[in-house]
Protein backbone atom coordinates (compact mmCIF):
# COMPACT_ATOMS: atom_id res chain seq x y z
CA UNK A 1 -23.53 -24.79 -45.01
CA UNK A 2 -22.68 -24.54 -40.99
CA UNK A 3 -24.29 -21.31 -39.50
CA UNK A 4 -20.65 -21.17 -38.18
CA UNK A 5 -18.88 -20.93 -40.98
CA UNK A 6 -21.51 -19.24 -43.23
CA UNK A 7 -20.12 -15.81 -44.65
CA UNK A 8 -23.47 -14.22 -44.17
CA UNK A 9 -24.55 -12.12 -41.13
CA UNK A 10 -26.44 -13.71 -38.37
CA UNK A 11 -29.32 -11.94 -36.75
CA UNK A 12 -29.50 -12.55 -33.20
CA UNK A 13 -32.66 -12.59 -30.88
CA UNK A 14 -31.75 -11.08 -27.59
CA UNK A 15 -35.25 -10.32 -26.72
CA UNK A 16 -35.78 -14.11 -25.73
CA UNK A 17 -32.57 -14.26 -23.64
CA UNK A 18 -33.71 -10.50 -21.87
CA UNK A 19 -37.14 -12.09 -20.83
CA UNK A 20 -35.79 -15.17 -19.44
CA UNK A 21 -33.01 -13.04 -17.57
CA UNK A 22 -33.69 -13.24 -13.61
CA UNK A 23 -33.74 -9.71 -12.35
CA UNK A 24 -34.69 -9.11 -9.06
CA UNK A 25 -34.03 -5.15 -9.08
CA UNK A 26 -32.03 -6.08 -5.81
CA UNK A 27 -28.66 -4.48 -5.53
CA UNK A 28 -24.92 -4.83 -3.52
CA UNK A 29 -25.05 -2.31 -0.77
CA UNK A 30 -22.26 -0.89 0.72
CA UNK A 31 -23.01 -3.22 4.07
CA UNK A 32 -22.46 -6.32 1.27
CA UNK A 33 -19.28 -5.01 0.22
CA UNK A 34 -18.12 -4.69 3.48
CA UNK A 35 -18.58 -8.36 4.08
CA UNK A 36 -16.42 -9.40 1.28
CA UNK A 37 -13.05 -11.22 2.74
CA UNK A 38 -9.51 -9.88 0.52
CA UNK A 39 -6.04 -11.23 1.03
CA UNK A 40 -3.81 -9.55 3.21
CA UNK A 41 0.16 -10.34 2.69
CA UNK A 42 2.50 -8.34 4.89
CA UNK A 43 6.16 -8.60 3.57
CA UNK A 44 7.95 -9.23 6.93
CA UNK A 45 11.73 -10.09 4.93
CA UNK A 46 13.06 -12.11 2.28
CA UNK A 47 16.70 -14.04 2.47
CA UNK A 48 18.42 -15.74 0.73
CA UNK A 49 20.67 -19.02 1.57
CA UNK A 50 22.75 -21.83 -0.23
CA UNK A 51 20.79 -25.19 -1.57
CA UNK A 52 23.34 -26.78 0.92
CA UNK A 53 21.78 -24.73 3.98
CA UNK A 54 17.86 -25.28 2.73
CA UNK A 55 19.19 -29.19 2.81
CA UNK A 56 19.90 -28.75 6.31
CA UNK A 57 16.72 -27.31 7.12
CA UNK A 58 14.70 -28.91 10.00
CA UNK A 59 11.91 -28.80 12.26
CA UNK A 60 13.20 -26.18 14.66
CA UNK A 61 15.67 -24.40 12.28
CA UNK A 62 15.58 -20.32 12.45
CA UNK A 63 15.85 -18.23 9.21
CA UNK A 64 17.30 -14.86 9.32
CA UNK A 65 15.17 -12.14 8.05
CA UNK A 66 16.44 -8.77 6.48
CA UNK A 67 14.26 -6.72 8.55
CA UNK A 68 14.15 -6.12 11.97
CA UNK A 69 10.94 -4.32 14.33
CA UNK A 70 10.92 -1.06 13.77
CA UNK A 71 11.75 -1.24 9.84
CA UNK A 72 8.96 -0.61 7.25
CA UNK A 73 7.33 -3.06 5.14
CA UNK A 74 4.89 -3.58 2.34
CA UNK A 75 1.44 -4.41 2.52
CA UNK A 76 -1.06 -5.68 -0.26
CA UNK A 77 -4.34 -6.90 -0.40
CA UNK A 78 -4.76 -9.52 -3.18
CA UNK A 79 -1.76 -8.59 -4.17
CA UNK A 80 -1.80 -4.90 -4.77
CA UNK A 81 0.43 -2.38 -2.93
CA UNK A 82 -2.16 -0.85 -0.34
CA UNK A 83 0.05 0.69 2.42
CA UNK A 84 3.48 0.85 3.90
CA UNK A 85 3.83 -0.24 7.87
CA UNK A 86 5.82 -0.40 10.59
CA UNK A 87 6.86 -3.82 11.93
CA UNK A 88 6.27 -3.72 15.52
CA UNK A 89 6.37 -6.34 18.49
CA UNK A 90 3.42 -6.34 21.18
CA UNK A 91 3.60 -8.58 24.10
CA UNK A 92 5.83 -11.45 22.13
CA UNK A 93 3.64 -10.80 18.41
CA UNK A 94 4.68 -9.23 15.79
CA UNK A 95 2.00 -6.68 13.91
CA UNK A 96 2.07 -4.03 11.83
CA UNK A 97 1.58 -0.03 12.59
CA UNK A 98 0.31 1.34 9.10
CA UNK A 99 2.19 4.53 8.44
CA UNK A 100 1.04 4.95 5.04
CA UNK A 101 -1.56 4.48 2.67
CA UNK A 102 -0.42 4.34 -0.84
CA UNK A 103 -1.79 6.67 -3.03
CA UNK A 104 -3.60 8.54 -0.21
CA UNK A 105 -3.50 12.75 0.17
CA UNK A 106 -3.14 13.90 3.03
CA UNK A 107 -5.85 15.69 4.72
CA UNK A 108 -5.77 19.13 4.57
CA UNK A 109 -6.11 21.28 7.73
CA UNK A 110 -9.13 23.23 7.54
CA UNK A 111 -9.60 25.94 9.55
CA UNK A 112 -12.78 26.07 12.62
CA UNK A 113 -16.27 26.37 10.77
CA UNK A 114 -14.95 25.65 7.16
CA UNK A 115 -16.39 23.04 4.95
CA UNK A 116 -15.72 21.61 1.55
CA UNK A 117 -18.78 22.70 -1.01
């Protein structure tokens, strides 16, 4: 019979796959992680239009937004909510002012000479 199909238990050898394993006792350091390069996707307005006006669409054509400078916005790294921002023009760019980070707590005041134990 197939050893796939066999109804009787299969004991497995994982010594030979242990001692053929390639472990260098090196580890990720915090310096590694920080080296690592996520997705950033700032939600700067959606809109939405006729089929007849995206036929019309050409090189040069401007899209309304639904948000203006000064509104906030969503940001996500790889696709998860991270913080909320503040759309903001500098010198003809537009960027982003984080205002939030999602999930955060705030920092408590502490007061001269206190520490956390």
């Amino acid at each position: 019979m197939n050893r796939f199909c066999s109804s009787e238990p299969h004991v497995h050898e994982f010594s030979e796959v242990l001692s053929s394993a390639d472990v260098t006792g090196e580890h990720l350091g915090i310096e590694d992680l920080k080296k690592v390069r996520l997705s950033l996707t700032i939600d700067l307005g959606q809109t939405a239009i006729a089929v007849r006006d995206v036929l019309e669409l050409k090189q040069g054509s401007v899209i309304p937004l639904n948000k203006l400078a000064g509104e906030m916005t969503d940001i996500f790294v790889n696709g998860i909510p991270l913080a909320k921002g503040e759309i903001v023009v500098i010198a003809d760019g537009l960027h982003v002012r984080i205002a939030e980070i999602i999930g955060a707590t705030p920092v408590e005041e502490k007061e001269e000479g206190e520490y956390d134990a």
